[in-house]
C-alpha atoms as a PDB file:
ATOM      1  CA  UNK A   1       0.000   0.000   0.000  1.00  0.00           C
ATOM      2  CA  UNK A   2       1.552   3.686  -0.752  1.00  0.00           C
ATOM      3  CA  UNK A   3       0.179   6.651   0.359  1.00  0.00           C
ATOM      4  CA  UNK A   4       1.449  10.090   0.274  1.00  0.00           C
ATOM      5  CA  UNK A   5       1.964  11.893   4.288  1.00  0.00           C
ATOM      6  CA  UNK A   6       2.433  15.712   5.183  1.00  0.00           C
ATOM      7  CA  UNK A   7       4.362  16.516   8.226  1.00  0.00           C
ATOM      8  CA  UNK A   8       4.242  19.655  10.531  1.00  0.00           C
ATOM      9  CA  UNK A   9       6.422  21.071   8.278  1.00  0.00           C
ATOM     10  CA  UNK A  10       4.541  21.037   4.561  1.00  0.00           C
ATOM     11  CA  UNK A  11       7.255  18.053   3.793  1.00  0.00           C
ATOM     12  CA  UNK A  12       4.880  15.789   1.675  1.00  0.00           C
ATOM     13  CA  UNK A  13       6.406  12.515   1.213  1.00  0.00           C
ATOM     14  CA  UNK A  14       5.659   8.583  -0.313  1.00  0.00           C
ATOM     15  CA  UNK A  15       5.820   5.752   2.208  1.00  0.00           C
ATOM     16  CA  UNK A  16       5.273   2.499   1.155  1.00  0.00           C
ATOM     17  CA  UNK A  17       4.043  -0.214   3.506  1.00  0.00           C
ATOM     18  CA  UNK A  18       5.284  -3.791   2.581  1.00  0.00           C
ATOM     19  CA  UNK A  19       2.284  -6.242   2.488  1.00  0.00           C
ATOM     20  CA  UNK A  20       3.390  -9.476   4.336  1.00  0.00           C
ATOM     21  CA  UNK A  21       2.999 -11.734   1.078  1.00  0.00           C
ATOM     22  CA  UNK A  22       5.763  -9.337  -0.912  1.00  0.00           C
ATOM     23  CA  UNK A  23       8.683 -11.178   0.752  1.00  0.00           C
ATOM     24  CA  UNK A  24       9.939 -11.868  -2.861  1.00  0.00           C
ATOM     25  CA  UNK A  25      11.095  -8.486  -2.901  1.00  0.00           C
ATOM     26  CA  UNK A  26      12.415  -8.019   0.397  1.00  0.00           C
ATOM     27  CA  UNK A  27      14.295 -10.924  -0.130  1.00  0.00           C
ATOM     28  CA  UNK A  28      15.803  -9.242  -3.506  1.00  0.00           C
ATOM     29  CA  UNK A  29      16.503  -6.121  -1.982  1.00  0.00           C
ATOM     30  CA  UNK A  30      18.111  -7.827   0.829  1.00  0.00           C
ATOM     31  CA  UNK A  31      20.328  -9.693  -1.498  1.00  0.00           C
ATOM     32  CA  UNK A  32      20.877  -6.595  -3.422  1.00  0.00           C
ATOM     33  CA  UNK A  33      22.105  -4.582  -0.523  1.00  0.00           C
ATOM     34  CA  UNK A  34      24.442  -7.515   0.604  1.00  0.00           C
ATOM     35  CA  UNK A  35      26.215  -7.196  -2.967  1.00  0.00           C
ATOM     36  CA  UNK A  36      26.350  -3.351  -2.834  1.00  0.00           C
ATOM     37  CA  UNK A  37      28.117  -4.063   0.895  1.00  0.00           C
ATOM     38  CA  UNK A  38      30.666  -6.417  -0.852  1.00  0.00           C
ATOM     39  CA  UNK A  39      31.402  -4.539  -3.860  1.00  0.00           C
ATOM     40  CA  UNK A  40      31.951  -1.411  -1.389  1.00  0.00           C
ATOM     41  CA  UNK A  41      34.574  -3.586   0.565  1.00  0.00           C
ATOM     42  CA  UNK A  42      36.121  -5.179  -2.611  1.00  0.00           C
ATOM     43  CA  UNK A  43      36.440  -1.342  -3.777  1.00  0.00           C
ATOM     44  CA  UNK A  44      38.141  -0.500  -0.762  1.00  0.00           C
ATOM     45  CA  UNK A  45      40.490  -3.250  -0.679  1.00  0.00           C
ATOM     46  CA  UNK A  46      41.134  -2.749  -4.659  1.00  0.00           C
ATOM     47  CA  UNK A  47      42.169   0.851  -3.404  1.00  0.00           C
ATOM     48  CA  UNK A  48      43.699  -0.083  -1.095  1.00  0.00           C
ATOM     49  CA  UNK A  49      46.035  -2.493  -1.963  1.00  0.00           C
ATOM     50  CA  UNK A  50      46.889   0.031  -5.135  1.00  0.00           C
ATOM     51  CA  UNK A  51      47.949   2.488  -2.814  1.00  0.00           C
ATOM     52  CA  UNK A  52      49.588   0.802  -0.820  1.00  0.00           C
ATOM     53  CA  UNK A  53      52.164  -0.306  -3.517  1.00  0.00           C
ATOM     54  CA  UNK A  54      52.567   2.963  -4.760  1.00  0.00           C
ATOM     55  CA  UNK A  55      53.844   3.992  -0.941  1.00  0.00           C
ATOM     56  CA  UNK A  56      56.595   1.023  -1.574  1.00  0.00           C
ATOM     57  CA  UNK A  57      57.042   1.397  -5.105  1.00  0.00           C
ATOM     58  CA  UNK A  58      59.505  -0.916  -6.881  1.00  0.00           C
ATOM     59  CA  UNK A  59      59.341  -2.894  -9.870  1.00  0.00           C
ATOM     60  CA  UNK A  60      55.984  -4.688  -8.234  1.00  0.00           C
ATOM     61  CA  UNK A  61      54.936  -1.768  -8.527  1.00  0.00           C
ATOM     62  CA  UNK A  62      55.453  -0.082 -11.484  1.00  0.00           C
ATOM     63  CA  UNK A  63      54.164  -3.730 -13.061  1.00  0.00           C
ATOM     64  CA  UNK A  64      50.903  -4.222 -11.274  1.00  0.00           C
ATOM     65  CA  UNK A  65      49.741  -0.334 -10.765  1.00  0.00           C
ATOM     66  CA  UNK A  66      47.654  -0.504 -14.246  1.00  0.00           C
ATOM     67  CA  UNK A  67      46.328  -3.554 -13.319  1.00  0.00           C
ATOM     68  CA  UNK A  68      44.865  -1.995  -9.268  1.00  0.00           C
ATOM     69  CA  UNK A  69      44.086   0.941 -11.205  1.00  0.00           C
ATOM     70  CA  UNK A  70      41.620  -1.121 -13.694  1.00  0.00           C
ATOM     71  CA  UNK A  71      40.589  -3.213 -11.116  1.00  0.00           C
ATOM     72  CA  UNK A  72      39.248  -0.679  -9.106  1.00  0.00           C
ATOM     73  CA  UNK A  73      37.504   1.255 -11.563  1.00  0.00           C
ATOM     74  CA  UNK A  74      35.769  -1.893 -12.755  1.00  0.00           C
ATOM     75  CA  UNK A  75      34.652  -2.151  -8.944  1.00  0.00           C
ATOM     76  CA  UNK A  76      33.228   0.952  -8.574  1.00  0.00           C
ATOM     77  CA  UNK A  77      31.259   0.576 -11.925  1.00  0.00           C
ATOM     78  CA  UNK A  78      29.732  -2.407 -11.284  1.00  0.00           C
ATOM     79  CA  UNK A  79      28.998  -1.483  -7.497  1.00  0.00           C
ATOM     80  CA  UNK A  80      27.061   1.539  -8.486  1.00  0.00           C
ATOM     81  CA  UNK A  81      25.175  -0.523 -11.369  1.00  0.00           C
ATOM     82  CA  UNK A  82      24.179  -2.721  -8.348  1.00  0.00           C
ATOM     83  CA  UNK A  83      23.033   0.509  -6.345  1.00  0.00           C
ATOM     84  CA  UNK A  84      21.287   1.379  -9.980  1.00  0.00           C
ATOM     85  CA  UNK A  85      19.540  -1.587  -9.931  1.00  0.00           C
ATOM     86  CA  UNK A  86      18.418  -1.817  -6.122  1.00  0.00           C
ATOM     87  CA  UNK A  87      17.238   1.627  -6.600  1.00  0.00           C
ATOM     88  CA  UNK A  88      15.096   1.209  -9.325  1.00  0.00           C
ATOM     89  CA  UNK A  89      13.916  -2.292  -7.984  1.00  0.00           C
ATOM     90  CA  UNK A  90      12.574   0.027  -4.762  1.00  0.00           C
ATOM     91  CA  UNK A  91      10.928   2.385  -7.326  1.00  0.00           C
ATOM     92  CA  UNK A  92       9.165  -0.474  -9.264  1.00  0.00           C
END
């Protein structure tokens, strides 16, 4: 059920209340939001292993920086596609 609310402050705003035979999409969402949570932590660890090899430099580094580099920004892309795609989910 979605209704539309007004609070003491002319703020009109959608809620949406969750009927307790939807748990197909609760479920989804909830899987969703567990890959967003992983993709932020494989980000992060992308990042930071990148950075950390460019404190020590070197030949490992000068090798495998492209590669961190790449990795993470094919990290980030798909972790925000997976944000797109809970978000519009929530919308449907």
């Amino acid at each position: 059920m979605t209704g539309i609310k007004q609070n003491h402050m002319n703020i009109t705003y959608i809620f949406d209340v969750t009927s307790k035979g939807d748990t197909a999409m609760t479920t989804t969402t909830a899987f969703l939001t567990t890959l967003v949570f992983i993709g932020l932590l494989a980000t992060f660890a992308a990042l930071w292993w990148g950075l950390s090899s460019m404190v020590f430099g070197g030949a490992y580094d000068r090798k495998h920086a492209p590669q961190f580099m790449s990795a993470r920004v094919a990290l980030q892309a798909l972790t925000l596609l997976l944000v797109g795609i809970a978000l519009w989910l929530s919308l449907a």
